[in-house]
C-alpha atoms as a PDB file:
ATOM      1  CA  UNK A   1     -43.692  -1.673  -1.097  1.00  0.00           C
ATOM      2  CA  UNK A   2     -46.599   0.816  -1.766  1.00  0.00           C
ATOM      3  CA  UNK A   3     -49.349  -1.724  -1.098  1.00  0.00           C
ATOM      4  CA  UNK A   4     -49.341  -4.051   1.904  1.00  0.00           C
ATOM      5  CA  UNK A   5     -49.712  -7.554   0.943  1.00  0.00           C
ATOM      6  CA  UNK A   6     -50.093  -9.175   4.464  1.00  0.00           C
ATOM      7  CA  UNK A   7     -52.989  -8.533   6.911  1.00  0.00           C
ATOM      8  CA  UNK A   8     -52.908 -10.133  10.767  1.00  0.00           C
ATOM      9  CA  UNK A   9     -55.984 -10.901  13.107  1.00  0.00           C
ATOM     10  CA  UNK A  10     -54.562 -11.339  16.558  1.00  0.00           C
ATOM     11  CA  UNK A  11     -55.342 -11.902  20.034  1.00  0.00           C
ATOM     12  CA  UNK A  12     -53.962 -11.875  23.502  1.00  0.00           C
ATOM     13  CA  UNK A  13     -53.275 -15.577  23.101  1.00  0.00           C
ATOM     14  CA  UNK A  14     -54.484 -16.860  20.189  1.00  0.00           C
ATOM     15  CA  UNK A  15     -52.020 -17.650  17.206  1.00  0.00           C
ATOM     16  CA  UNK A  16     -51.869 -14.954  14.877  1.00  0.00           C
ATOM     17  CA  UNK A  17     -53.784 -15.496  11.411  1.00  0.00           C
ATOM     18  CA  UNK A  18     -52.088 -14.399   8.182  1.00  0.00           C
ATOM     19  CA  UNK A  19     -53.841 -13.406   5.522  1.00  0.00           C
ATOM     20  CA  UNK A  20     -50.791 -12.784   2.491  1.00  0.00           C
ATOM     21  CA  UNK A  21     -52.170 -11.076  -0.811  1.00  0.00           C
ATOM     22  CA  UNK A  22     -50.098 -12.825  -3.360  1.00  0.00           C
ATOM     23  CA  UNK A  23     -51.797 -15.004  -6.072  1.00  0.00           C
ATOM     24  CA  UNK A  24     -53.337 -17.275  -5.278  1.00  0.00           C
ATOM     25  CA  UNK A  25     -54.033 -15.580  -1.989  1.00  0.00           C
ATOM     26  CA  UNK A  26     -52.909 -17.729   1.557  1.00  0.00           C
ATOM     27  CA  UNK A  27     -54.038 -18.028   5.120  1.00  0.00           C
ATOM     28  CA  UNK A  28     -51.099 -19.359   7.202  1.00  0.00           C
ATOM     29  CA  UNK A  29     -52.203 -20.515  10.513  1.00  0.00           C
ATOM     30  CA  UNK A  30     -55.908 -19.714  11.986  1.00  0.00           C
ATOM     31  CA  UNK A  31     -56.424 -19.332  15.437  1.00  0.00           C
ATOM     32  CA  UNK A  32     -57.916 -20.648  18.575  1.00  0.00           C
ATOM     33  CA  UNK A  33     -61.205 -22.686  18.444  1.00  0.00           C
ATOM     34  CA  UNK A  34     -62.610 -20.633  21.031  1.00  0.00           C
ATOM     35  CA  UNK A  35     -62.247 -17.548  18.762  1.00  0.00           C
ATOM     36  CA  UNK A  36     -63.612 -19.210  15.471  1.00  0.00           C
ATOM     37  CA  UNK A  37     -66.619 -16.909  14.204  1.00  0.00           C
ATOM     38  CA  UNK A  38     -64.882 -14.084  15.205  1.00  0.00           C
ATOM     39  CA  UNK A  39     -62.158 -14.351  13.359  1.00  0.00           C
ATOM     40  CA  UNK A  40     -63.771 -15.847  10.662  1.00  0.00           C
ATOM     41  CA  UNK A  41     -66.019 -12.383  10.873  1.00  0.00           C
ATOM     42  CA  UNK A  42     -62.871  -9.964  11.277  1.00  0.00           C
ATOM     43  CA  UNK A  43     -61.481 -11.587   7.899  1.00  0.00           C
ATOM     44  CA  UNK A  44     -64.724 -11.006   6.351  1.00  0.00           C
ATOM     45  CA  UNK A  45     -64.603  -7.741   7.206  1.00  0.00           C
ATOM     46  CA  UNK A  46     -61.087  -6.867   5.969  1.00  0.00           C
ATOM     47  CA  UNK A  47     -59.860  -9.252   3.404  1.00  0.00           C
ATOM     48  CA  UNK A  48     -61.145 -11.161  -0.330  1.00  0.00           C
ATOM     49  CA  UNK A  49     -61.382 -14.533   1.356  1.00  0.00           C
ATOM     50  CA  UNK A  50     -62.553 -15.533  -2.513  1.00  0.00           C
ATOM     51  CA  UNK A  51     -58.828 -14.992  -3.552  1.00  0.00           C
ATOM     52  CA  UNK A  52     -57.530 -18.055  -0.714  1.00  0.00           C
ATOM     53  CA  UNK A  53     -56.449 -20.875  -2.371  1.00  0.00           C
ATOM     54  CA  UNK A  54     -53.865 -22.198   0.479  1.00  0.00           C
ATOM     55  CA  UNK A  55     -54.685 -22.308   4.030  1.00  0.00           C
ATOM     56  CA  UNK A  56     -51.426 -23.236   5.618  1.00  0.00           C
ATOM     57  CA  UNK A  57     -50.532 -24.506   9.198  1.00  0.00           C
ATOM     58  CA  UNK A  58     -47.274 -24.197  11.173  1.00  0.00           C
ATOM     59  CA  UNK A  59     -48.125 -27.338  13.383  1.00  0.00           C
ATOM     60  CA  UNK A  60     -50.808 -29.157  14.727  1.00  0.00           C
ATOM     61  CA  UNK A  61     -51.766 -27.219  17.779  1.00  0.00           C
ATOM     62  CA  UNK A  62     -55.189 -26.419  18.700  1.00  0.00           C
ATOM     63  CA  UNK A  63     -54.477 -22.669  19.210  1.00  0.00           C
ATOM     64  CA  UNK A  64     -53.385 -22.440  15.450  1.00  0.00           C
ATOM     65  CA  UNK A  65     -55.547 -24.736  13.863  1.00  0.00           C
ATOM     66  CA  UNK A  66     -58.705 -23.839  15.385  1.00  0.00           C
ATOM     67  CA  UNK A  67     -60.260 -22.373  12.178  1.00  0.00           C
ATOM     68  CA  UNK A  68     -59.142 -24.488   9.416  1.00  0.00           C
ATOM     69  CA  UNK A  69     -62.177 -26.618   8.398  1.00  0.00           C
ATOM     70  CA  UNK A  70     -64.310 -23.693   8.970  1.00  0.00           C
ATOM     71  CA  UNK A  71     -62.074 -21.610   6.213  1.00  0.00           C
ATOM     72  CA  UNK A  72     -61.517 -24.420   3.766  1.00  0.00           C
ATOM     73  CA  UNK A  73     -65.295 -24.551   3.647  1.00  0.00           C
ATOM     74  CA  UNK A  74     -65.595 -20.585   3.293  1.00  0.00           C
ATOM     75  CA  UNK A  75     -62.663 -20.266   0.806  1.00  0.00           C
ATOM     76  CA  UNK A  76     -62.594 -23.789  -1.264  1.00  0.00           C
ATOM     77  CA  UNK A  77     -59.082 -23.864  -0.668  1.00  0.00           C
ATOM     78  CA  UNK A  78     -56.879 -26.482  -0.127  1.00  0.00           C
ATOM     79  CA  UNK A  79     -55.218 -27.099   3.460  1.00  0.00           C
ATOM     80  CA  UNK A  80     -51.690 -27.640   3.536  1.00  0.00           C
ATOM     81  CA  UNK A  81     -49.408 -28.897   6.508  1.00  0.00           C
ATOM     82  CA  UNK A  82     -46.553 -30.974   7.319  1.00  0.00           C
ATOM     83  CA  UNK A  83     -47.582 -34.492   8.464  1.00  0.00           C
ATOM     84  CA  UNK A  84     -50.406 -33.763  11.287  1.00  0.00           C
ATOM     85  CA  UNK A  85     -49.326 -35.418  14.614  1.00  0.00           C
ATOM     86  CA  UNK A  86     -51.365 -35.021  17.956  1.00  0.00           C
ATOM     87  CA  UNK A  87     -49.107 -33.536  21.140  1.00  0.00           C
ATOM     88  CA  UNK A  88     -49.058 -36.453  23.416  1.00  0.00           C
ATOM     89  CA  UNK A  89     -48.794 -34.244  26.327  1.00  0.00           C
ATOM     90  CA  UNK A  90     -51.747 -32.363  25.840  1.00  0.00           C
ATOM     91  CA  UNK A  91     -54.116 -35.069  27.384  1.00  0.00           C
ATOM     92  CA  UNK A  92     -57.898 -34.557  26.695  1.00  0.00           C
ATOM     93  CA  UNK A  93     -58.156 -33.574  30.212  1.00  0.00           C
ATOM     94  CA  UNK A  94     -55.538 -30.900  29.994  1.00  0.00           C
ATOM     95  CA  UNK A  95     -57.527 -29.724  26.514  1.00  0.00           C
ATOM     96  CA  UNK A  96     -60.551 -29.553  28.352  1.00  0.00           C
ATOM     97  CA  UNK A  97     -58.996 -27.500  31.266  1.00  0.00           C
ATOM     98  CA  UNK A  98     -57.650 -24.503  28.802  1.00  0.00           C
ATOM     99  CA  UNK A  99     -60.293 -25.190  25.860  1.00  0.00           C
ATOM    100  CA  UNK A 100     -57.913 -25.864  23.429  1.00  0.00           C
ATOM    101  CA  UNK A 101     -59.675 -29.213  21.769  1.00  0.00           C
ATOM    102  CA  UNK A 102     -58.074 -31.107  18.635  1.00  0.00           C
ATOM    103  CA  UNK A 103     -60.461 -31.196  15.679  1.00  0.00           C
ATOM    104  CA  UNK A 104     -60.346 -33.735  12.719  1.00  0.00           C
ATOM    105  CA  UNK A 105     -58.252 -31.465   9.810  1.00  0.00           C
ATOM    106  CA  UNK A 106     -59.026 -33.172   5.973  1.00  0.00           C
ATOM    107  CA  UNK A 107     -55.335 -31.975   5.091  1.00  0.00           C
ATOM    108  CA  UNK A 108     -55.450 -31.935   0.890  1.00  0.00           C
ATOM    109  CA  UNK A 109     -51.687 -32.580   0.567  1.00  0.00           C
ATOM    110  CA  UNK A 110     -49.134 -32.899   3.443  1.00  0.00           C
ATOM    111  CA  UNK A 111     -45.730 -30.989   2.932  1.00  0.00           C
ATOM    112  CA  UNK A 112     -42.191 -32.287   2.874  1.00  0.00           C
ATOM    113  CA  UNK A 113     -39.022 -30.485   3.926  1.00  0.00           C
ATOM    114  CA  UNK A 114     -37.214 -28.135   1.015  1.00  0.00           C
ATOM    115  CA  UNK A 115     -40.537 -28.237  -0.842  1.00  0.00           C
ATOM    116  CA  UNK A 116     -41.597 -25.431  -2.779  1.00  0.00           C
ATOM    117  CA  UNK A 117     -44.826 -24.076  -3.232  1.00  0.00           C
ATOM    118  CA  UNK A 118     -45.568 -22.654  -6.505  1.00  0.00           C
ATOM    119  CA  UNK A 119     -47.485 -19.391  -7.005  1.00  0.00           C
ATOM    120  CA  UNK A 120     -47.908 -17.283  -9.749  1.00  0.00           C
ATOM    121  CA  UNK A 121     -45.725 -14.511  -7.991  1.00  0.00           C
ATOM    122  CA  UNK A 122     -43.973 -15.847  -5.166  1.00  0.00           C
ATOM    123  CA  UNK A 123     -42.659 -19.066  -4.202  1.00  0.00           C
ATOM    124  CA  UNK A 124     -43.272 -20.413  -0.671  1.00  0.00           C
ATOM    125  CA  UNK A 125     -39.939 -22.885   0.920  1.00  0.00           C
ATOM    126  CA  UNK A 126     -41.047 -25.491   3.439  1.00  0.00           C
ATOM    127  CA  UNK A 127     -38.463 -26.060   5.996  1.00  0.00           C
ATOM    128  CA  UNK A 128     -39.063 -28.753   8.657  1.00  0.00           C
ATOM    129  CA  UNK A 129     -38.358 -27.034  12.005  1.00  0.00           C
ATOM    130  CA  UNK A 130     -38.881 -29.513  15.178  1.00  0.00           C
ATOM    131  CA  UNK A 131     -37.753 -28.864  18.211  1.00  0.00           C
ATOM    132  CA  UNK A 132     -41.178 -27.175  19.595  1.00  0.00           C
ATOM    133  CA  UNK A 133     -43.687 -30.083  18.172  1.00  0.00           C
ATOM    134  CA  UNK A 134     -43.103 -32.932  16.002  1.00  0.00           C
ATOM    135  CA  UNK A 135     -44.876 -31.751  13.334  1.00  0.00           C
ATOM    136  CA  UNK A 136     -43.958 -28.063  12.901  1.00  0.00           C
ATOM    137  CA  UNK A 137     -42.655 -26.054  10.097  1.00  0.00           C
ATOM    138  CA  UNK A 138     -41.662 -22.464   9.013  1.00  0.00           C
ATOM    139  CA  UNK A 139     -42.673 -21.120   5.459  1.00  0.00           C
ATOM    140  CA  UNK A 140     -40.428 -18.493   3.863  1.00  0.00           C
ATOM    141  CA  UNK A 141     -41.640 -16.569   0.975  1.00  0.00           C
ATOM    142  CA  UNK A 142     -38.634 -16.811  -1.101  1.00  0.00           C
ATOM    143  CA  UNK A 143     -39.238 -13.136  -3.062  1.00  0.00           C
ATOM    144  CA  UNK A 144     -40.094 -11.267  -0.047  1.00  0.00           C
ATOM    145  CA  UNK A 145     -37.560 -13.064   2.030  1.00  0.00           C
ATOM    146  CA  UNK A 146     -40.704 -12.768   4.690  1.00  0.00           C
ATOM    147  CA  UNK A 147     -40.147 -16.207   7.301  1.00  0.00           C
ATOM    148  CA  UNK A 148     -43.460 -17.575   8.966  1.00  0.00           C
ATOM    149  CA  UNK A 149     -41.979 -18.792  12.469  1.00  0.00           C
ATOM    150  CA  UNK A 150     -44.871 -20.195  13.979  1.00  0.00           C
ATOM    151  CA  UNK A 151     -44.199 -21.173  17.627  1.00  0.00           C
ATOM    152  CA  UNK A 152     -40.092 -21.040  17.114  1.00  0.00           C
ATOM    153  CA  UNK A 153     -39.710 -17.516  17.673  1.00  0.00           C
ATOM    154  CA  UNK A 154     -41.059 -14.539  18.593  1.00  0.00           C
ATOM    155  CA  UNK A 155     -39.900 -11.057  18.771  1.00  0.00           C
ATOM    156  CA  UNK A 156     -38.611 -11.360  22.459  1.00  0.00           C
ATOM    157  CA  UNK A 157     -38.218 -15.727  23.158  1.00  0.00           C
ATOM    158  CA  UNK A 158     -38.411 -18.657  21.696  1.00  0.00           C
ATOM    159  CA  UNK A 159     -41.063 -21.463  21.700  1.00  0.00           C
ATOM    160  CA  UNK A 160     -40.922 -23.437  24.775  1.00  0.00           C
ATOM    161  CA  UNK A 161     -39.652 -27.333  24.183  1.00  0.00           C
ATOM    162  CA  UNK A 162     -41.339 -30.385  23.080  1.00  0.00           C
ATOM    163  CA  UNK A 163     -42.441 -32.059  25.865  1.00  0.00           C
ATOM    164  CA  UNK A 164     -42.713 -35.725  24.633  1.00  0.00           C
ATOM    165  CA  UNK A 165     -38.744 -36.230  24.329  1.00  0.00           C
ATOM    166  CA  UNK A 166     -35.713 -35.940  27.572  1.00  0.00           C
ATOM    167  CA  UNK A 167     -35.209 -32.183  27.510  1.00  0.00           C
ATOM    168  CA  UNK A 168     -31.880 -32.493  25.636  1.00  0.00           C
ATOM    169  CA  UNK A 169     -32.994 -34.120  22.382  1.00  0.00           C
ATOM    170  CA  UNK A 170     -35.572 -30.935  21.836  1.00  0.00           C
ATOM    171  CA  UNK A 171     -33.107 -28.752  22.574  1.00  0.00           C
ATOM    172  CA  UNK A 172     -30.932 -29.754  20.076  1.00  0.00           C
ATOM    173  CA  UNK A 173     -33.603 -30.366  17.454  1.00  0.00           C
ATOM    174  CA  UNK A 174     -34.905 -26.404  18.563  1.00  0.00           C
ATOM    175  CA  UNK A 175     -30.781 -25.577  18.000  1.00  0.00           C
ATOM    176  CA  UNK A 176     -30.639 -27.253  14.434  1.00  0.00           C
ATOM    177  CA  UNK A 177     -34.150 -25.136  13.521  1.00  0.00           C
ATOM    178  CA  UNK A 178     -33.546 -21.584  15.013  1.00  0.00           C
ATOM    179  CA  UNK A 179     -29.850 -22.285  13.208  1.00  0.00           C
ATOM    180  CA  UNK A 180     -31.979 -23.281  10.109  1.00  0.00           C
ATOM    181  CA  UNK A 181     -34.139 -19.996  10.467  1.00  0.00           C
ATOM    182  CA  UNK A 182     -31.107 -17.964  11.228  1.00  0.00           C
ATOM    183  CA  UNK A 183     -29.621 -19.312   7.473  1.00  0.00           C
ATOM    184  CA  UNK A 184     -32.186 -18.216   5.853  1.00  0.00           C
ATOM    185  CA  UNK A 185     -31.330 -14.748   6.615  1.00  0.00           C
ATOM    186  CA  UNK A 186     -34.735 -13.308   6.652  1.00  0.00           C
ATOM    187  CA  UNK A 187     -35.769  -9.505   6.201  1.00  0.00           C
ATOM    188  CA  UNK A 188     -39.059 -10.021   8.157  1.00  0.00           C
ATOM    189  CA  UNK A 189     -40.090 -12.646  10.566  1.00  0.00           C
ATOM    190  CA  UNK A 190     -44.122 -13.123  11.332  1.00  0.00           C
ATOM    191  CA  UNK A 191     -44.120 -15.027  14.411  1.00  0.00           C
ATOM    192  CA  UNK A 192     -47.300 -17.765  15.654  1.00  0.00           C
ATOM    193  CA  UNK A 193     -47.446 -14.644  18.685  1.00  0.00           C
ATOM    194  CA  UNK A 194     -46.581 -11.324  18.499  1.00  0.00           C
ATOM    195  CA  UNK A 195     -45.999  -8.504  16.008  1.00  0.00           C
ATOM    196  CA  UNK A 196     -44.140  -9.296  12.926  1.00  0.00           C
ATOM    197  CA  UNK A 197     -40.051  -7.826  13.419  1.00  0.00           C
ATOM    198  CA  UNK A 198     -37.059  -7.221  11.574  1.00  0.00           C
ATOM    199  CA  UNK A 199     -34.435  -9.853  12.758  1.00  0.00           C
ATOM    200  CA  UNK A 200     -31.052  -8.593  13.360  1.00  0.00           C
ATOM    201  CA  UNK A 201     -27.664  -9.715  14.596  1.00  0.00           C
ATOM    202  CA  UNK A 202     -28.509  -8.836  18.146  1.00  0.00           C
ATOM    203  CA  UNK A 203     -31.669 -10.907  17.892  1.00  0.00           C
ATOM    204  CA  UNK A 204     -29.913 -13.504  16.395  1.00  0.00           C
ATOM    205  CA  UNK A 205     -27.573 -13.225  19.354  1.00  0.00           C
ATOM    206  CA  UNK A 206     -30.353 -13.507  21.883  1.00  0.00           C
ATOM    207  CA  UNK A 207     -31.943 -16.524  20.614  1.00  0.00           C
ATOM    208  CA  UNK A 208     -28.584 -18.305  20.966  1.00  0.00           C
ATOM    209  CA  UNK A 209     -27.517 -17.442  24.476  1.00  0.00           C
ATOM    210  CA  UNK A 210     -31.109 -18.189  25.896  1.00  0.00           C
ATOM    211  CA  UNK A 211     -29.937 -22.136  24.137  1.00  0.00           C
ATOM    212  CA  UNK A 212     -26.936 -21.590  25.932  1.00  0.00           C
ATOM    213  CA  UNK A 213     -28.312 -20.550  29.324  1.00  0.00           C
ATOM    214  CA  UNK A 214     -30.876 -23.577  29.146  1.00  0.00           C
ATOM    215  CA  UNK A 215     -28.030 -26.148  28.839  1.00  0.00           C
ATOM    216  CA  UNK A 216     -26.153 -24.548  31.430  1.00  0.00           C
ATOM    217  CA  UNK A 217     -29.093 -24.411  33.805  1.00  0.00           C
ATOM    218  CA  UNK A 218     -32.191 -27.218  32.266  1.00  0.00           C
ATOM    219  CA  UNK A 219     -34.083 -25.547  35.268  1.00  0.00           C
ATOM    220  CA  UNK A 220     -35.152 -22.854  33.857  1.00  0.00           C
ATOM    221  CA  UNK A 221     -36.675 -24.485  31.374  1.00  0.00           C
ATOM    222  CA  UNK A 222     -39.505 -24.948  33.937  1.00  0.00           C
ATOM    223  CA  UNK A 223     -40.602 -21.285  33.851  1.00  0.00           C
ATOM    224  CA  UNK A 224     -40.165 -21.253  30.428  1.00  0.00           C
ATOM    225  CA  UNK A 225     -42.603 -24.190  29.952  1.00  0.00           C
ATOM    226  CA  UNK A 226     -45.566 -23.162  32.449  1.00  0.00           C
ATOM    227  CA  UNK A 227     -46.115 -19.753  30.604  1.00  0.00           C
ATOM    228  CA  UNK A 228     -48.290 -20.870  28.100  1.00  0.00           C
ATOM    229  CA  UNK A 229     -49.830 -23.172  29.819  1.00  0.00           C
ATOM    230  CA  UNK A 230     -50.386 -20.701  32.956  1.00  0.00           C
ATOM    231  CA  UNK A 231     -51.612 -17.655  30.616  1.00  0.00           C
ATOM    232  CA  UNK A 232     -54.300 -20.307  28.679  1.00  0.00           C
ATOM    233  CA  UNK A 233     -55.417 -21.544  31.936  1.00  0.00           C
ATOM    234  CA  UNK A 234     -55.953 -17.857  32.913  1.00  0.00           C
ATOM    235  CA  UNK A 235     -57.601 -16.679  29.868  1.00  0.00           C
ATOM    236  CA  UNK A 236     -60.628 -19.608  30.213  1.00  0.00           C
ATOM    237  CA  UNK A 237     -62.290 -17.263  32.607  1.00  0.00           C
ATOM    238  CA  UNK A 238     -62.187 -13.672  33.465  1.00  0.00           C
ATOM    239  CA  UNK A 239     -60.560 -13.845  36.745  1.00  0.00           C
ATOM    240  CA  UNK A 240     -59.424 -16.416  38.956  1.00  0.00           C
ATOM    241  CA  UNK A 241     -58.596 -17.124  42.385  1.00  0.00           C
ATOM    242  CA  UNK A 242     -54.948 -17.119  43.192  1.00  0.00           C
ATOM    243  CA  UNK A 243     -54.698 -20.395  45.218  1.00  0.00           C
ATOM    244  CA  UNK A 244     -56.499 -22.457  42.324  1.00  0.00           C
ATOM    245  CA  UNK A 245     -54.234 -21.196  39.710  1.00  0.00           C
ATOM    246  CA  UNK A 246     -51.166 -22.095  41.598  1.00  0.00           C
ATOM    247  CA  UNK A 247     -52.821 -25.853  42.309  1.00  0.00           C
ATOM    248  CA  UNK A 248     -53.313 -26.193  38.915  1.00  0.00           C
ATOM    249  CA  UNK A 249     -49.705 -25.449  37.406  1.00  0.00           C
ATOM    250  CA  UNK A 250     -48.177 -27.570  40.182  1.00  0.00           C
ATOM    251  CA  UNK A 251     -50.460 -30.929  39.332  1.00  0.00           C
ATOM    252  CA  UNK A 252     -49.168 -29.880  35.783  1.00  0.00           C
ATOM    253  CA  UNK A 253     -45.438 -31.465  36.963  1.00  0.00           C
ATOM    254  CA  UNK A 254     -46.418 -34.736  35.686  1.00  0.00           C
ATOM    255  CA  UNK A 255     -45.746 -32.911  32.162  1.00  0.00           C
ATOM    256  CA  UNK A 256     -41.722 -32.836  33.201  1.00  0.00           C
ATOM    257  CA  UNK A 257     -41.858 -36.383  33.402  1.00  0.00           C
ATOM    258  CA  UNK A 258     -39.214 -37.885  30.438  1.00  0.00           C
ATOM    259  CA  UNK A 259     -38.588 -34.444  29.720  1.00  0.00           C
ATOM    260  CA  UNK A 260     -36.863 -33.126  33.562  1.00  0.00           C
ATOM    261  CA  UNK A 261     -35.266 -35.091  35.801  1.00  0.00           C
ATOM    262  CA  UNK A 262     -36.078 -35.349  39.498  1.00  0.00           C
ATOM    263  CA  UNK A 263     -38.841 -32.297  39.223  1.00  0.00           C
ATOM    264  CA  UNK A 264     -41.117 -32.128  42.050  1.00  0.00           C
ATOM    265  CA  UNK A 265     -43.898 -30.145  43.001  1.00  0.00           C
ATOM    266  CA  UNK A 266     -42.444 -28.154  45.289  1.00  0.00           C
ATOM    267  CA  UNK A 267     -39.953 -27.141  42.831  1.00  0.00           C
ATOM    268  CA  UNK A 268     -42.763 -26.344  40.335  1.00  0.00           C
ATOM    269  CA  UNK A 269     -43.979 -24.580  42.947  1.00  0.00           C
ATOM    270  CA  UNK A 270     -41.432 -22.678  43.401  1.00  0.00           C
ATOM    271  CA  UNK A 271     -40.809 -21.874  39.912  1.00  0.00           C
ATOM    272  CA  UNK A 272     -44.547 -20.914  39.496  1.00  0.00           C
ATOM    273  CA  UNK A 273     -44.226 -18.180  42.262  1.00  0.00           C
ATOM    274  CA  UNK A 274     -41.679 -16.804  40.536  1.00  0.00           C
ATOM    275  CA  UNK A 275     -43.240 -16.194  37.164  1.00  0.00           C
ATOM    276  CA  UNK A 276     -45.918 -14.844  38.676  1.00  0.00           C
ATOM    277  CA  UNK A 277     -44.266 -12.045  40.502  1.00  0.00           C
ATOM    278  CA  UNK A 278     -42.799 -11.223  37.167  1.00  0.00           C
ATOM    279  CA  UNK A 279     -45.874 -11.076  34.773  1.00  0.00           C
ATOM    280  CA  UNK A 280     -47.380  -8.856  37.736  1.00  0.00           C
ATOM    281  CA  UNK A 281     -44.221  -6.656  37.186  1.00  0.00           C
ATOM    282  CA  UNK A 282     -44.642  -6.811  33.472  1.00  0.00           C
ATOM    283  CA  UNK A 283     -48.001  -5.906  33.708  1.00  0.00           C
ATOM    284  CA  UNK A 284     -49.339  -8.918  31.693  1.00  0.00           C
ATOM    285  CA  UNK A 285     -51.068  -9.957  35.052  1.00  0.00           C
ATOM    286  CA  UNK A 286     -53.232  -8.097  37.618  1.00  0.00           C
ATOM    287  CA  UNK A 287     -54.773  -9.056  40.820  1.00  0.00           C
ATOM    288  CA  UNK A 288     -53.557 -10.882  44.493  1.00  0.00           C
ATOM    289  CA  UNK A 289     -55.944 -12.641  45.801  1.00  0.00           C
ATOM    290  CA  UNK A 290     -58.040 -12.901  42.163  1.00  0.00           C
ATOM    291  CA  UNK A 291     -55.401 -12.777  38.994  1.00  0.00           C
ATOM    292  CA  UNK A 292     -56.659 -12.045  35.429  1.00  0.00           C
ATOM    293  CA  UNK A 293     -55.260 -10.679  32.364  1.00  0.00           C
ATOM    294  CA  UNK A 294     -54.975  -7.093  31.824  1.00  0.00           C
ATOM    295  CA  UNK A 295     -55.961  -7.391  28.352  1.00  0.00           C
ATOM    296  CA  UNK A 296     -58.871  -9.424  27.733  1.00  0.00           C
ATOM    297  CA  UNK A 297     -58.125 -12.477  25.816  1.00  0.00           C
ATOM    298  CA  UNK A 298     -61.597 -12.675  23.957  1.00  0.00           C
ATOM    299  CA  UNK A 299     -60.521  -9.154  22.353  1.00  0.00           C
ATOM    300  CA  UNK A 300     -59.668  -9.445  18.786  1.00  0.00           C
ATOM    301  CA  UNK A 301     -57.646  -6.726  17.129  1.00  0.00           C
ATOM    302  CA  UNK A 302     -56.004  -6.785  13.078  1.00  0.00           C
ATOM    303  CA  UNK A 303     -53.746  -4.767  11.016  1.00  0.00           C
ATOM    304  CA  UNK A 304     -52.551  -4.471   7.524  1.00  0.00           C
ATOM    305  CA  UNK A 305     -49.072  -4.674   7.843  1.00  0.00           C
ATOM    306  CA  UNK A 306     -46.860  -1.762   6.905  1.00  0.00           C
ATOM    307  CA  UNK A 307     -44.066  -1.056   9.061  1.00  0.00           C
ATOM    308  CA  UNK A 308     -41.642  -3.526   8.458  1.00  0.00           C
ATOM    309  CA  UNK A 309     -41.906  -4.706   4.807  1.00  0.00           C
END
């Protein structure tokens, strides 16, 4: 392909924003709320906004949504998602606590599994993908064989577990939609976070043995879980002191409960000290007695992609 026809604008933790150049033109997911005018202003900058006709959404999270009725404004174009359903979990206090506030979305037309979105040179497949929220889909464009993941995978995990259901119903629904994903047999997957990747049988081989290891051991799906939720809470200020991040992913072990059985905070705890020691050895963390992120999350970066298509 001579011309690149997608375009990301990324962040340390924000979702990735799509812009893909067929016709009409399509934002899928937009970002966090916190980052609005400046990725509003990085599109601007790089891409015919004028062209979008479909601003699409993966699921209702804030960090992915946080841009939509600011673009459908911009563009006049129509937002499309599957059925819009709030996380339960993700109390107003907890929004408040990482910034990461639900806004009102005026969805034009909500989308049903195996649907298929007509454009005049590509046709976009819905496929209903639960397993990580209630409401969230992928979007493959059928030509390009090019699979918009959202939060299901990534080029090195997978999305941590709805939290609303006992741990083993989302891991099954997760099972049936990475299986789903893995049928599709995509050339290209453009994850919610990360770069976009070429999937191959050894990724494919990955995703399935982490499923394995969590139903051999549902405890580590406690790690897995306070990531996000310990990188957001990081990111809402520059640096922060040690003890108070700790405090607040232990009070956060009210969010195993339904999910986990018999988690306590001393196992969260424990759990938490863990992933920390790692992400300092990973170098995604810095700092003892202060931790922050070594790459500031307010830093926006894009790319046309090339590489992989």
């Amino acid at each position: 392909m001579d011309n690149p026809f997608l375009f990301r604008v990324f962040s340390t933790l924000s979702s990735n924003i799509y812009f893909v150049n067929t016709s009409p033109a399509l934002i899928i997911d937009t970002g966090s709320p916190t980052l609005l005018e400046a990725s509003i202003r990085e599109l601007k900058n790089h891409v015919p906004l004028e062209s979008v006709g479909y601003i699409l959404c993966t699921h209702n999270h804030p960090d992915h949504t946080g841009a939509v009725m600011a673009l459908k404004e911009l563009c006049k174009a129509e937002v499309l998602m599957h059925y819009p359903i709030e996380d339960r979990k993700l109390t107003p206090e907890h929004q408040a606590k990482l910034k990461m506030h639900y806004q009102q979305i005026a969805v034009d037309r909500c989308l049903n599994d195996n649907e298929l979105i007509e454009l005049n040179d590509e046709q976009i497949r819905v496929c209903f993908t639960p397993g990580h929220a209630d409401d969230h889909i992928c979007l493959l464009l059928q030509k390009h064989r090019v699979l918009f993941s959202g939060d299901l995978l990534s080029p090195q995990d997978i999305g941590f577990l709805n939290l609303n259901y006992p741990f083993s119903r989302s891991l099954n629904d997760l099972t049936c939609s990475l299986t789903r994903c893995s049928d599709l047999n995509p050339l290209v997957i453009c994850p919610g976070h990360g770069s976009p990747f070429k999937p191959d049988a050894l990724f494919w081989k990955k995703v399935f043995r982490k499923i394995t290891l969590f139903r051999e051991n549902s405890s580590l799906l406690i790690a897995h879980t306070i990531l996000s939720p310990l990188l957001f809470f990081i990111a809402t200020r520059e640096e922060i002191p040690a003890q108070e991040c700790e405090e607040y992913i232990v009070s956060r072990a009210s969010l195993f409960e339904g999910f986990l059985e018999n988690v306590t905070a001393d196992f969260v705890r424990k759990e938490y000290k863990k992933l920390i020691a790692l992400l300092h050895l990973r170098g995604i963390i810095c700092g003892k007695k202060n931790i922050s992120l070594t790459k500031k999350p307010s830093s926006l970066y894009s790319e046309w992609i090339k590489e992989c298509l």
